[in-house]
Protein backbone atom coordinates (compact mmCIF):
# COMPACT_ATOMS: atom_id res chain seq x y z
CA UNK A 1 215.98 91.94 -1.84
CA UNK A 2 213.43 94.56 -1.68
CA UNK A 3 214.63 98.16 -1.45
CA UNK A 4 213.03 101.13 1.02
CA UNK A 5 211.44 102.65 -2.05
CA UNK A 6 209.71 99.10 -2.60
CA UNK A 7 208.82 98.61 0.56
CA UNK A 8 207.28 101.95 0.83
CA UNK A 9 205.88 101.68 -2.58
CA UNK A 10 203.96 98.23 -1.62
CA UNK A 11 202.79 99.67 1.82
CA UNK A 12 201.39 102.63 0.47
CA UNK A 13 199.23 100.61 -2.01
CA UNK A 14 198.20 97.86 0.47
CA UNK A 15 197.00 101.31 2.99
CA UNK A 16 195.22 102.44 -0.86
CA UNK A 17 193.55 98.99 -1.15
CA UNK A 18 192.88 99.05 2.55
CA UNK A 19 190.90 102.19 2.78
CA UNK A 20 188.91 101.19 -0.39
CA UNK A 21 188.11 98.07 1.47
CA UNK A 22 186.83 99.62 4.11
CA UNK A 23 184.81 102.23 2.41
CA UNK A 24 183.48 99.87 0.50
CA UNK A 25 182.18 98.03 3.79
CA UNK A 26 180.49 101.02 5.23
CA UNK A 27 178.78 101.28 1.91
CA UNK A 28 177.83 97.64 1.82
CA UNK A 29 176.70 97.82 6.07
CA UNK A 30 174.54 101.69 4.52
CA UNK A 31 172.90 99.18 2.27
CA UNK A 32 172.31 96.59 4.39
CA UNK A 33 170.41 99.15 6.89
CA UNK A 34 168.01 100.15 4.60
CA UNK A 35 164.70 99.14 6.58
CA UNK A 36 166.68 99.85 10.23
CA UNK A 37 167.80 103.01 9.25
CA UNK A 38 164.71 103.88 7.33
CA UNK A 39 162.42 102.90 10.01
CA UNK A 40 164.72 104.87 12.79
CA UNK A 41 164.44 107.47 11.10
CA UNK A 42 160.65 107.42 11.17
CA UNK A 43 161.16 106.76 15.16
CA UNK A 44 163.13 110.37 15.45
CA UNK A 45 160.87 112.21 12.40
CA UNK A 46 157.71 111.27 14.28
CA UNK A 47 158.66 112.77 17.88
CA UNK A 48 159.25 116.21 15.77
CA UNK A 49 155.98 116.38 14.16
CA UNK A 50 152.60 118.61 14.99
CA UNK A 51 149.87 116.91 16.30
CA UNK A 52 148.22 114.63 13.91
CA UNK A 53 144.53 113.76 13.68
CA UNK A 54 146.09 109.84 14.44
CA UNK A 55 148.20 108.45 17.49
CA UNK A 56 152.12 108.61 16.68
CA UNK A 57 152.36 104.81 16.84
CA UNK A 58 149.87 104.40 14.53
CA UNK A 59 151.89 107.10 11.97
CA UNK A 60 154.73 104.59 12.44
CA UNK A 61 153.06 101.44 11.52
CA UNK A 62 152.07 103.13 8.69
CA UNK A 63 155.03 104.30 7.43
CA UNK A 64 156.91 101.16 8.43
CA UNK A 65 154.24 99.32 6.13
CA UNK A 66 155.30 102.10 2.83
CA UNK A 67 158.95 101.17 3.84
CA UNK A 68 158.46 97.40 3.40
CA UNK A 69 156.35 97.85 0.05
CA UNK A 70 159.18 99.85 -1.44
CA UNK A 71 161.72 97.61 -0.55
CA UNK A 72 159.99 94.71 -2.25
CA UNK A 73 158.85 96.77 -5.11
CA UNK A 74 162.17 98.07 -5.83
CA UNK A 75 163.53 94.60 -5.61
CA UNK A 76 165.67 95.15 -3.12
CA UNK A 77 163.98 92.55 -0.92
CA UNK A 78 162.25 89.79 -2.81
CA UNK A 79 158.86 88.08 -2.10
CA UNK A 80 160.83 84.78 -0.68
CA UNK A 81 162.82 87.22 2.04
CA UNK A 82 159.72 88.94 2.73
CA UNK A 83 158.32 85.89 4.04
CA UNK A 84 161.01 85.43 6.39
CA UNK A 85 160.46 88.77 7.53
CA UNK A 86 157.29 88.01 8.57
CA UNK A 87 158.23 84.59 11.04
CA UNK A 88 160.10 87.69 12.73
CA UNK A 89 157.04 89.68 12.74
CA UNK A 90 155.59 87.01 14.26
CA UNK A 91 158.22 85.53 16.47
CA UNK A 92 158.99 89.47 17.66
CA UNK A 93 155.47 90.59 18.54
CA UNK A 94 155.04 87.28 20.58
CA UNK A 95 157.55 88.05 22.72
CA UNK A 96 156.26 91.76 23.09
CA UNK A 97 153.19 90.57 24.51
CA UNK A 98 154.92 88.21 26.46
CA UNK A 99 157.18 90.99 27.92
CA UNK A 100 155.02 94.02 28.27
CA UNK A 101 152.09 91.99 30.34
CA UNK A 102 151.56 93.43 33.49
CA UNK A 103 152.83 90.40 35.49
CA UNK A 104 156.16 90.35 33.75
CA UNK A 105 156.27 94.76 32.84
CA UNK A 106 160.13 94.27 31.40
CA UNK A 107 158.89 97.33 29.17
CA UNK A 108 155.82 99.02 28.45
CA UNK A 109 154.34 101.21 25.54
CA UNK A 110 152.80 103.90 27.34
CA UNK A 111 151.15 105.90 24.31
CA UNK A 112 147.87 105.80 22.83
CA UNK A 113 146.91 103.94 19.77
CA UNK A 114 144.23 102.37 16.99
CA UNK A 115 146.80 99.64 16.37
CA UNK A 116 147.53 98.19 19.54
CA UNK A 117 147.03 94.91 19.78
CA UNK A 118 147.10 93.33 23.55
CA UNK A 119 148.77 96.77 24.72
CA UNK A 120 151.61 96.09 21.97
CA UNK A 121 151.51 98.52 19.07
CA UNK A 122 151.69 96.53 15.92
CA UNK A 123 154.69 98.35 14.97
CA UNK A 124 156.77 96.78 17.61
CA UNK A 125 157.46 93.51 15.21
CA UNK A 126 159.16 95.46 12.68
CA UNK A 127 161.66 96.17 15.05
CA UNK A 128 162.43 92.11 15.19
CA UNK A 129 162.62 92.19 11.19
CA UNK A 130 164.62 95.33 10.92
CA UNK A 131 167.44 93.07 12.33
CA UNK A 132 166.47 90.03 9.99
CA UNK A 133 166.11 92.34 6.90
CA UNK A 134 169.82 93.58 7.71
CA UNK A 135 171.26 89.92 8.01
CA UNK A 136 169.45 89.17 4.75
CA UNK A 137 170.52 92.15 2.85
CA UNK A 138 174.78 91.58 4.18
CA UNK A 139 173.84 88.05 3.05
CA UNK A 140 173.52 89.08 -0.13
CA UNK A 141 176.06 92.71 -0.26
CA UNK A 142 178.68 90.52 1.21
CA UNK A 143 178.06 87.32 -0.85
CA UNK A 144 178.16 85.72 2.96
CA UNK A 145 179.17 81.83 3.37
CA UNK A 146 179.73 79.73 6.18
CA UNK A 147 182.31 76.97 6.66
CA UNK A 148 182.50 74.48 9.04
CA UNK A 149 179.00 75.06 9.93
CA UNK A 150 177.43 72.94 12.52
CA UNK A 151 174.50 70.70 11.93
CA UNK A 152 171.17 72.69 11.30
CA UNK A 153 169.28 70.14 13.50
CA UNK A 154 171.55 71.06 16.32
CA UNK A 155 171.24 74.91 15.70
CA UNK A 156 167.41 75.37 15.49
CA UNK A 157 167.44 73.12 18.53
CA UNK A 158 169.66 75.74 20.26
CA UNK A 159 168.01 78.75 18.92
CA UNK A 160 164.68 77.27 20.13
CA UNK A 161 166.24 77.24 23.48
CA UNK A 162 167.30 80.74 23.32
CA UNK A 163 163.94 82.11 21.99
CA UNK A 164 162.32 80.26 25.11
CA UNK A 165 164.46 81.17 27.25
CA UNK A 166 163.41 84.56 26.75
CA UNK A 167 159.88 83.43 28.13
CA UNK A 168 160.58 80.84 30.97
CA UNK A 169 163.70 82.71 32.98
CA UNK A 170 160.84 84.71 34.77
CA UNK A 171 159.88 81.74 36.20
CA UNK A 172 162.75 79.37 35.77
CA UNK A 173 166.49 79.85 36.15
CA UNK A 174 167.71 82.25 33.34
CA UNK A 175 169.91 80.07 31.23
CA UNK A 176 171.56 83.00 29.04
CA UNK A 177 175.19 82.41 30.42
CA UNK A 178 174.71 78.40 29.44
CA UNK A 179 173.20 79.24 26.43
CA UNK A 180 175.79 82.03 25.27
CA UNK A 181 178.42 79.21 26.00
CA UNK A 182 176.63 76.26 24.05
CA UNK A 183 176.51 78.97 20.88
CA UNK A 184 180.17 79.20 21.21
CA UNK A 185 180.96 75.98 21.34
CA UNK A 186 178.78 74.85 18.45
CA UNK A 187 180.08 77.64 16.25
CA UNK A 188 183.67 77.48 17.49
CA UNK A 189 185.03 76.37 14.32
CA UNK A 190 182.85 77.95 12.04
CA UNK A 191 183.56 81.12 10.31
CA UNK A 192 181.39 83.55 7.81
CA UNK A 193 183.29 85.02 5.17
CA UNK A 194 182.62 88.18 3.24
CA UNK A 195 183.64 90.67 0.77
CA UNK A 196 183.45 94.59 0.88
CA UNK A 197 185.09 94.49 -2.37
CA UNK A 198 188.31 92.49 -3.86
CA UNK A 199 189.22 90.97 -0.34
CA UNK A 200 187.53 88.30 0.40
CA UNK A 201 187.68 88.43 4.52
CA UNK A 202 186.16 86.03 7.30
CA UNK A 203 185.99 86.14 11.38
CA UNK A 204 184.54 84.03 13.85
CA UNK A 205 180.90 83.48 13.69
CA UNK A 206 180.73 84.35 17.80
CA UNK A 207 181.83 87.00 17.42
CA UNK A 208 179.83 88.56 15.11
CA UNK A 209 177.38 87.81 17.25
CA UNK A 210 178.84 89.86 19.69
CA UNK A 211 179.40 92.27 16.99
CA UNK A 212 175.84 92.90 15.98
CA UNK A 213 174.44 92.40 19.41
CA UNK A 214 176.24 95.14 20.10
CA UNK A 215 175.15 97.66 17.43
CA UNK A 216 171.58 96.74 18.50
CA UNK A 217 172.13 97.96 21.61
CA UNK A 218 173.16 101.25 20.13
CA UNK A 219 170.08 100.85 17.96
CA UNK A 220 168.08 100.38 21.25
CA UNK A 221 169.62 103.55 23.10
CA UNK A 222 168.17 105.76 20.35
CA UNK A 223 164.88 103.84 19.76
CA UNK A 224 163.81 104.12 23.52
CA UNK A 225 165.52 108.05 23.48
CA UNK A 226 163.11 109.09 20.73
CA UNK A 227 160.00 106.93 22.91
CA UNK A 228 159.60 103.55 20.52
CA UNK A 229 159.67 101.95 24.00
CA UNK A 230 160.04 102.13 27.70
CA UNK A 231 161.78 100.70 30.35
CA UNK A 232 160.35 100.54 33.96
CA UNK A 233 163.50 102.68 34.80
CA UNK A 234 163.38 105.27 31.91
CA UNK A 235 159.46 106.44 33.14
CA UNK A 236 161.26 109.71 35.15
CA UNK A 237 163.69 110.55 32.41
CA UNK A 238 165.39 108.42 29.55
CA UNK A 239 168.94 107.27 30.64
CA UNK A 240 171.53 104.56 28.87
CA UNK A 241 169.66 101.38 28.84
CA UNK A 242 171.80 98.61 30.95
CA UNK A 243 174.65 96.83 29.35
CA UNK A 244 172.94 93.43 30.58
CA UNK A 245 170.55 93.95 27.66
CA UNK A 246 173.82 93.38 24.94
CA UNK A 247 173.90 89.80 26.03
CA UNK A 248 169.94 89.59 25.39
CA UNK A 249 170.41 91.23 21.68
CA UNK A 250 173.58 88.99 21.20
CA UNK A 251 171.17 85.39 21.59
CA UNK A 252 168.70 87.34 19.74
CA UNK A 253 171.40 88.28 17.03
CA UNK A 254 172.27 84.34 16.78
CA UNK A 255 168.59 82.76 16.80
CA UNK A 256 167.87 85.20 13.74
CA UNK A 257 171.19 84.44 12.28
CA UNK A 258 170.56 80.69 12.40
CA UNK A 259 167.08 80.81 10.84
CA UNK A 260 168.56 83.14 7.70
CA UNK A 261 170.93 80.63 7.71
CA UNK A 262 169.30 78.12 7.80
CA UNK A 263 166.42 79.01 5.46
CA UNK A 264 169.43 79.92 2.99
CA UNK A 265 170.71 76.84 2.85
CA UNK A 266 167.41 75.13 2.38
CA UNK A 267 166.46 77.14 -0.55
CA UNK A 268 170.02 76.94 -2.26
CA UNK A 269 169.72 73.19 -1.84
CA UNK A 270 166.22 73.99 -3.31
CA UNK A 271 167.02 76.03 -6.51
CA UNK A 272 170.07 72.77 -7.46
CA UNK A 273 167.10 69.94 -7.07
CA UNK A 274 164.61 71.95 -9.24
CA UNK A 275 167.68 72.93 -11.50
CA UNK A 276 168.93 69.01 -11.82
């Protein structure tokens, strides 16, 4: 039978090991954020600065490029992660030309630059990879696994859907809602475990969609604040972007998450058949 003292004695250490846990995941999330925060930072630094003899969105191309280099140099990223930066590069700057055509004008970059490709500054796909260099760096803070995870044939497919969605709801009925619910379904049973430090923890894989789709948003508040973009309705004065745009980062959040995931689990199987 415990005894108060015990029981106060136990709960007091479990609030101990709590608070380390958590600490230790804000540490883990700081390191993860590298690139995003270091290339946010550049967003807000470069609305502060004198004129310069080159275009601001140019300055932030440049610096994004530095940011990158370190990262790899330092080892923090490595050469096989940097490559799956780049699809995002790609797959983001796509979708930016896509969006900010005149015929479509979801956003717009109304600033002068050397680097603007198709009125897109080049900088805009390092936006797409700040969010897949964070899922690759919690992949490996967190040591993240997945269990019960569907079949990758099944999840591409889906993500494919998403990413096209993206393109053809201007034209064709916008199949977010049905596409949201097919994600949950297929991930319904599978969870991604982590660890922040001794516990090892897990939740839902929805919802950390939801989760990060979220903090993008947030992300997205300050980027268009400090003028990385505009929306048709921030042209008179910057207000709070529209909560409609979380589910949009929250299918964006899963088709990245599915093609780290998927691209870790082809090189892991990889590494054993060069290893047997």
């Amino acid at each position: 039978m415990h005894t108060p003292t015990s029981v106060r004695v136990r709960a007091s250490g479990f609030l101990r090991e709590a608070v380390a846990e958590f600490l230790a995941f804000g540490l883990k999330e700081v390191a993860s954020c590298l690139f995003a925060g270091g290339f946010f930072l550049v967003l807000v630094v470069s609305t502060q600065l004198p004129p310069l003899p080159i275009p601001r969105y140019d300055l932030i191309l440049i610096a994004a490029i530095v940011l990158q280099i370190l990262l790899v140099v330092s080892k923090l990223e490595t050469l096989d992660e940097l490559k799956t930066i780049c699809l995002f590069h790609v797959l983001g700057f796509a979708l930016e030309v896509f969006k900010t055509h005149p015929a479509i004008g979801s956003w717009s970059y109304p600033e002068p630059g050397y680097t603007k490709l198709f009125g897109v500054p080049l900088y805009s796909g390092f936006m797409y990879a700040a969010v897949a260099s964070y899922m690759i760096q919690a992949w490996r803070w967190f040591g993240l696994e997945l269990t019960r995870a569907p079949d990758a044939r099944l999840s591409v497919l889906l993500a494919a859907g998403v990413y096209l969605n993206f393109f053809t709801h201007h034209w064709l009925p916008d199949l977010r809602w049905w596409l949201a619910a097919a994600l949950a379904l297929l991930f319904a049973r599978t969870r991604v475990h982590f660890t922040p430090w001794r516990w090892r923890l897990s939740m839902p894989v929805p919802l950390s969609f939801c989760l990060i789709g979220f903090f993008i948003w947030v992300a997205e508040n300050i980027a268009t604040f400090y003028g990385a973009w505009m929306y048709p309705d921030q042209h008179a004065g910057w207000r709070v972007v529209h909560t409609g745009k979380i589910s949009s980062w929250l299918l964006l959040a899963s088709v990245t998450f599915v093609i780290v995931a998927d691209l870790k689990h082809y090189r892991a199987k990889r590494r054993a058949v060069k290893a047997a």
